[in-house]
N, C-alpha and C. Protein backbone atom coordinates (compact mmCIF):
# COMPACT_ATOMS: atom_id res chain seq x y z
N UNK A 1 153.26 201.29 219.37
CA UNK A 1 154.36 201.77 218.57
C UNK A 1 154.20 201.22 217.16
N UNK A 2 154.49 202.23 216.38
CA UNK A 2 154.11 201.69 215.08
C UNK A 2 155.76 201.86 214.14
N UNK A 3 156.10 200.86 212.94
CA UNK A 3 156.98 201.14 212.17
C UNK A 3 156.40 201.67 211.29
N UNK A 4 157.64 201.84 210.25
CA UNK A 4 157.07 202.36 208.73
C UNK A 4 156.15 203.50 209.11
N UNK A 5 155.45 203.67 208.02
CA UNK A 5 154.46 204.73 207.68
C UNK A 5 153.33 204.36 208.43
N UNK A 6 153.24 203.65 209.13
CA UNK A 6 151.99 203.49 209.66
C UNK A 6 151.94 204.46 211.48
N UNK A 7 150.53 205.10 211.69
CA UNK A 7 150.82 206.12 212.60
C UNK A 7 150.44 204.83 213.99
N UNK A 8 150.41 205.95 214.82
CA UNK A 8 150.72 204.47 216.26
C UNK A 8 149.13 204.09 216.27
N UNK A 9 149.02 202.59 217.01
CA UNK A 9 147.51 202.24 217.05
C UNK A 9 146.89 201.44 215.68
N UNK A 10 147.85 202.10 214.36
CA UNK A 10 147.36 201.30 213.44
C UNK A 10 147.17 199.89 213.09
N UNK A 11 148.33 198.64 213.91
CA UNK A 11 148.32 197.13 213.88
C UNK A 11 146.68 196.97 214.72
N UNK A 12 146.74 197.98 215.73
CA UNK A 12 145.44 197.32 216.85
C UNK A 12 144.39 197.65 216.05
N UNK A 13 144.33 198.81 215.15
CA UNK A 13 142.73 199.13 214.65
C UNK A 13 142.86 197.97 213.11
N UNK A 14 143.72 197.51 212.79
CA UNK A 14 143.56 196.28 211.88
C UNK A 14 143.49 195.26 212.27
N UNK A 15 143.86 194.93 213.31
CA UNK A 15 143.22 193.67 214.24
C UNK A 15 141.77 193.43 214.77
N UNK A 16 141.23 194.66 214.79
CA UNK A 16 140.11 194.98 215.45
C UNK A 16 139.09 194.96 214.50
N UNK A 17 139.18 195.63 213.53
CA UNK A 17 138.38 195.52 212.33
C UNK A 17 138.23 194.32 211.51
N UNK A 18 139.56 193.59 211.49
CA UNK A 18 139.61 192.13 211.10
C UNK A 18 138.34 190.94 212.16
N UNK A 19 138.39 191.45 213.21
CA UNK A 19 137.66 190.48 214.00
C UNK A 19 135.88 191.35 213.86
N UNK A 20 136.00 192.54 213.97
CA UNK A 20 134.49 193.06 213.37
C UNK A 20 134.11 192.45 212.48
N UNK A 21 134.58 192.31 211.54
CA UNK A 21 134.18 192.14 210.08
C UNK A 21 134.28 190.30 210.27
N UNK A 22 135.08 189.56 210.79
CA UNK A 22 134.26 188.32 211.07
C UNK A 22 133.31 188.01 212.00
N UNK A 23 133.24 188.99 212.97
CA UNK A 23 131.67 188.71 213.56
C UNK A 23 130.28 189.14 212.82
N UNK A 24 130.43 190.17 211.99
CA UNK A 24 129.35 190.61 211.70
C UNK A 24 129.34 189.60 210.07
N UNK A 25 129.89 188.61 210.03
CA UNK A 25 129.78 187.96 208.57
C UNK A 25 128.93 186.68 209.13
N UNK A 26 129.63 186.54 210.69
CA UNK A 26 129.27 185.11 211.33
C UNK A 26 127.59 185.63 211.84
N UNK A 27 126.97 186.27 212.46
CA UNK A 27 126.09 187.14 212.50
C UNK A 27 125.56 186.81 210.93
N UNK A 28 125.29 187.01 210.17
CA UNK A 28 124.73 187.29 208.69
C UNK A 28 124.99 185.60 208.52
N UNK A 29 125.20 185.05 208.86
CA UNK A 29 125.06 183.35 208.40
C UNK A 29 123.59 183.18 208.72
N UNK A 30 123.04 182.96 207.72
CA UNK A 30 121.51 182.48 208.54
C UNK A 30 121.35 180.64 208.44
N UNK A 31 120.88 180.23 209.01
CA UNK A 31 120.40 178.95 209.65
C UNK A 31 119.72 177.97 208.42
N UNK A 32 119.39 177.22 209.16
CA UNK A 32 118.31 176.41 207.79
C UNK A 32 117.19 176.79 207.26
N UNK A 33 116.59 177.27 206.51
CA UNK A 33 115.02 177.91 205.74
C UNK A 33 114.52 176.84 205.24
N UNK A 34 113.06 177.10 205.35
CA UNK A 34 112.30 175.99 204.90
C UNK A 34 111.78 175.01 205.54
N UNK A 35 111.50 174.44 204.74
CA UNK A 35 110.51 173.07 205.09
C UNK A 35 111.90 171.82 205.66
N UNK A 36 112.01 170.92 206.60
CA UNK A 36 112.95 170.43 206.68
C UNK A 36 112.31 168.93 205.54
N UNK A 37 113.25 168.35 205.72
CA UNK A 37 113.51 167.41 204.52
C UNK A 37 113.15 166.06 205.22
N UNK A 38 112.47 164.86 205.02
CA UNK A 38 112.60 163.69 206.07
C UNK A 38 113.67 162.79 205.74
N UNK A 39 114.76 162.95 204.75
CA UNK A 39 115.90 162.40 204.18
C UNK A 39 116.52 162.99 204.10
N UNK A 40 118.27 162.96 204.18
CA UNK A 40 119.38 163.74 203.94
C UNK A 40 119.71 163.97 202.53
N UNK A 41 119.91 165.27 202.05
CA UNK A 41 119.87 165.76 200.63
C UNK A 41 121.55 165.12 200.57
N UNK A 42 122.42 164.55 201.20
CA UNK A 42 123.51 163.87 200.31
C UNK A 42 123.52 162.37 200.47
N UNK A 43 123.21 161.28 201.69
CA UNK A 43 123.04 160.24 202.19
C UNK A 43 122.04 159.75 201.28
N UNK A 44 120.78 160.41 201.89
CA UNK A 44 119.58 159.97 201.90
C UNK A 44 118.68 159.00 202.67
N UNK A 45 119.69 158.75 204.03
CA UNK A 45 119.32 158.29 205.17
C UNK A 45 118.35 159.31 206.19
N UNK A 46 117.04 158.81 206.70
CA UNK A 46 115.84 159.26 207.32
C UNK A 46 116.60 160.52 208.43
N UNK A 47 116.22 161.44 208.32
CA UNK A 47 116.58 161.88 209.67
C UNK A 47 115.68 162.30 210.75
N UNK A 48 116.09 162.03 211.79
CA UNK A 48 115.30 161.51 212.92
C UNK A 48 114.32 163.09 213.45
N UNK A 49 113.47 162.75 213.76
CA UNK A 49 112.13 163.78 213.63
C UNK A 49 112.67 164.75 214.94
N UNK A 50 112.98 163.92 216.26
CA UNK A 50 113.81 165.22 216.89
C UNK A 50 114.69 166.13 215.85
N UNK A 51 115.50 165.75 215.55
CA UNK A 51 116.22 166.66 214.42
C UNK A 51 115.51 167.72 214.20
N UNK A 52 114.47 167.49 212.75
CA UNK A 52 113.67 168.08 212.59
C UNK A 52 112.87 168.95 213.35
N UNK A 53 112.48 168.58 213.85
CA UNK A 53 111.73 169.85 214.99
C UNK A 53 112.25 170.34 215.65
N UNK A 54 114.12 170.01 216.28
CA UNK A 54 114.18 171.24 216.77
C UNK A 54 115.14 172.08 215.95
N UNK A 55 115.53 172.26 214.19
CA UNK A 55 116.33 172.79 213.60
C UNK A 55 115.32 172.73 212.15
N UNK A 56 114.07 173.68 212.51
CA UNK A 56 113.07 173.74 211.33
C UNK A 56 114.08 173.87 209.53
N UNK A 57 113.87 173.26 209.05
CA UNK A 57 114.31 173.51 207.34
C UNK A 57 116.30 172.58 207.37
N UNK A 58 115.83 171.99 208.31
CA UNK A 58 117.33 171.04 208.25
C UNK A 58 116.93 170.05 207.05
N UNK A 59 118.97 170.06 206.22
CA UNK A 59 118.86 169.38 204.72
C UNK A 59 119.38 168.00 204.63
N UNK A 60 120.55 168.18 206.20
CA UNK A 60 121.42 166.82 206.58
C UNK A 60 120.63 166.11 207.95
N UNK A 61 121.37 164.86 207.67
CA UNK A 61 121.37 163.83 208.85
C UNK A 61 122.52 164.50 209.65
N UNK A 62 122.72 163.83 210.70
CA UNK A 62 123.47 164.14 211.75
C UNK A 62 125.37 163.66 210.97
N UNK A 63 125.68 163.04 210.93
CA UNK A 63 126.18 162.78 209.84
C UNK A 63 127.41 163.58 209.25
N UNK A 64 126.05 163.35 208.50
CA UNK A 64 126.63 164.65 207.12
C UNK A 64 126.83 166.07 207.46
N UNK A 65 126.45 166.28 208.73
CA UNK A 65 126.54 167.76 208.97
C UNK A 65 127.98 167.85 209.87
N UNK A 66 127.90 166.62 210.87
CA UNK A 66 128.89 166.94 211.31
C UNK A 66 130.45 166.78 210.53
N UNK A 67 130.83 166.42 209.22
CA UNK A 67 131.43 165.88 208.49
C UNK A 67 131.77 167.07 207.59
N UNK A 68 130.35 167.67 207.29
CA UNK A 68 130.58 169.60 206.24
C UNK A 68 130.73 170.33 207.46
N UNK A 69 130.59 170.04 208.75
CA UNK A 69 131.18 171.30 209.50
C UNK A 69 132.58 170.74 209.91
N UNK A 70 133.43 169.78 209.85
CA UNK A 70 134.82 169.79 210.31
C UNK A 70 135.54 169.84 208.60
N UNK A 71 134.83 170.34 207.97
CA UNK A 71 135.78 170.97 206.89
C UNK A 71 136.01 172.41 206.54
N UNK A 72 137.21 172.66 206.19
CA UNK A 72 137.86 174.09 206.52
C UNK A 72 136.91 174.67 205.31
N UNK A 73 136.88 176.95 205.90
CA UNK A 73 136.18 177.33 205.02
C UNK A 73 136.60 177.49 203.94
N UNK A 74 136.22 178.04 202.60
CA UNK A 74 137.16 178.50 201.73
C UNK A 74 137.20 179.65 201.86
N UNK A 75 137.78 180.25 202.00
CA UNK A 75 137.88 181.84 201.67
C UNK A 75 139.30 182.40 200.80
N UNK A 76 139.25 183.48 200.60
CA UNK A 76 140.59 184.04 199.30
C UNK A 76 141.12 184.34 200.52
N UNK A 77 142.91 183.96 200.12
CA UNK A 77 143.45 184.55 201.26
C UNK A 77 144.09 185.66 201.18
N UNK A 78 143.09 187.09 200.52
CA UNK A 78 143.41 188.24 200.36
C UNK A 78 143.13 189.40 202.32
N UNK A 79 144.37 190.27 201.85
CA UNK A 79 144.42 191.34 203.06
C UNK A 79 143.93 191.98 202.53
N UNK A 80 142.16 192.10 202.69
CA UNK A 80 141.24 193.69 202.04
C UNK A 80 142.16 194.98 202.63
N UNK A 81 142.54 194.83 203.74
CA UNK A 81 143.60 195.82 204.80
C UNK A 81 144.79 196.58 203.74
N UNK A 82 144.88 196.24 202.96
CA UNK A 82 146.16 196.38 202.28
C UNK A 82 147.49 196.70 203.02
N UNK A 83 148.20 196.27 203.96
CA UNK A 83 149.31 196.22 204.47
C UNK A 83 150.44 196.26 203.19
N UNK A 84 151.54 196.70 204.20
CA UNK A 84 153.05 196.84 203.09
C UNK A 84 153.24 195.43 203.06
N UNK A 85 153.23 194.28 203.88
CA UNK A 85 153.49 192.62 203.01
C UNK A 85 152.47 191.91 202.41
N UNK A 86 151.50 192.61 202.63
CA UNK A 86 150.36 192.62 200.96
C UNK A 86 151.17 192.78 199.96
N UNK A 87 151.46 193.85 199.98
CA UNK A 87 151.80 194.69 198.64
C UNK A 87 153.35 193.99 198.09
N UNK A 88 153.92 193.39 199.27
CA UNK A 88 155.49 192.95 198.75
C UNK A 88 155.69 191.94 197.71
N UNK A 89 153.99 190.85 197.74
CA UNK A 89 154.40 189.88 197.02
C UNK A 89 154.50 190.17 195.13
């Protein structure tokens, strides 16, 4: 059931497309490139050669990675969707 101007089905196909469009962004993340590093490009503490070999072109220690991955992403907190409480503010 849909309000307003919107025809029925429309909340589910913007829900749906919202989660497409973050899988196929998460998908398009590519990995580490390159040569890996035998020091952490922010520390500069050794990182351990398992590391390395099994995450070819790694830039962090263990560390530092786990520390840039428990920080939130940035993103704009725009509705590409354009909804009517988009538009209200």
């Amino acid at each position: 059931m849909a309000g307003g101007w919107a025809r029925d089905g429309a909340v589910s196909e913007q829900i749906e497309a919202s989660i497409s469009d973050e899988l196929k962004r998460m998908q398009a993340r590519k990995g580490p490139q390159g040569e890996s590093r035998t020091h952490c490009a922010e520390c500069e503490e050794p990182i351990p050669e398992a590391r390395r070999q099994a995450l070819p072109g790694v830039k962090l220690c263990i560390d530092c990675q786990v520390e840039r991955d428990g920080q939130p992403a940035r993103r704009a907190g725009i509705n590409r969707r354009g909804s009517k409480d988009s538009q209200l503010k």
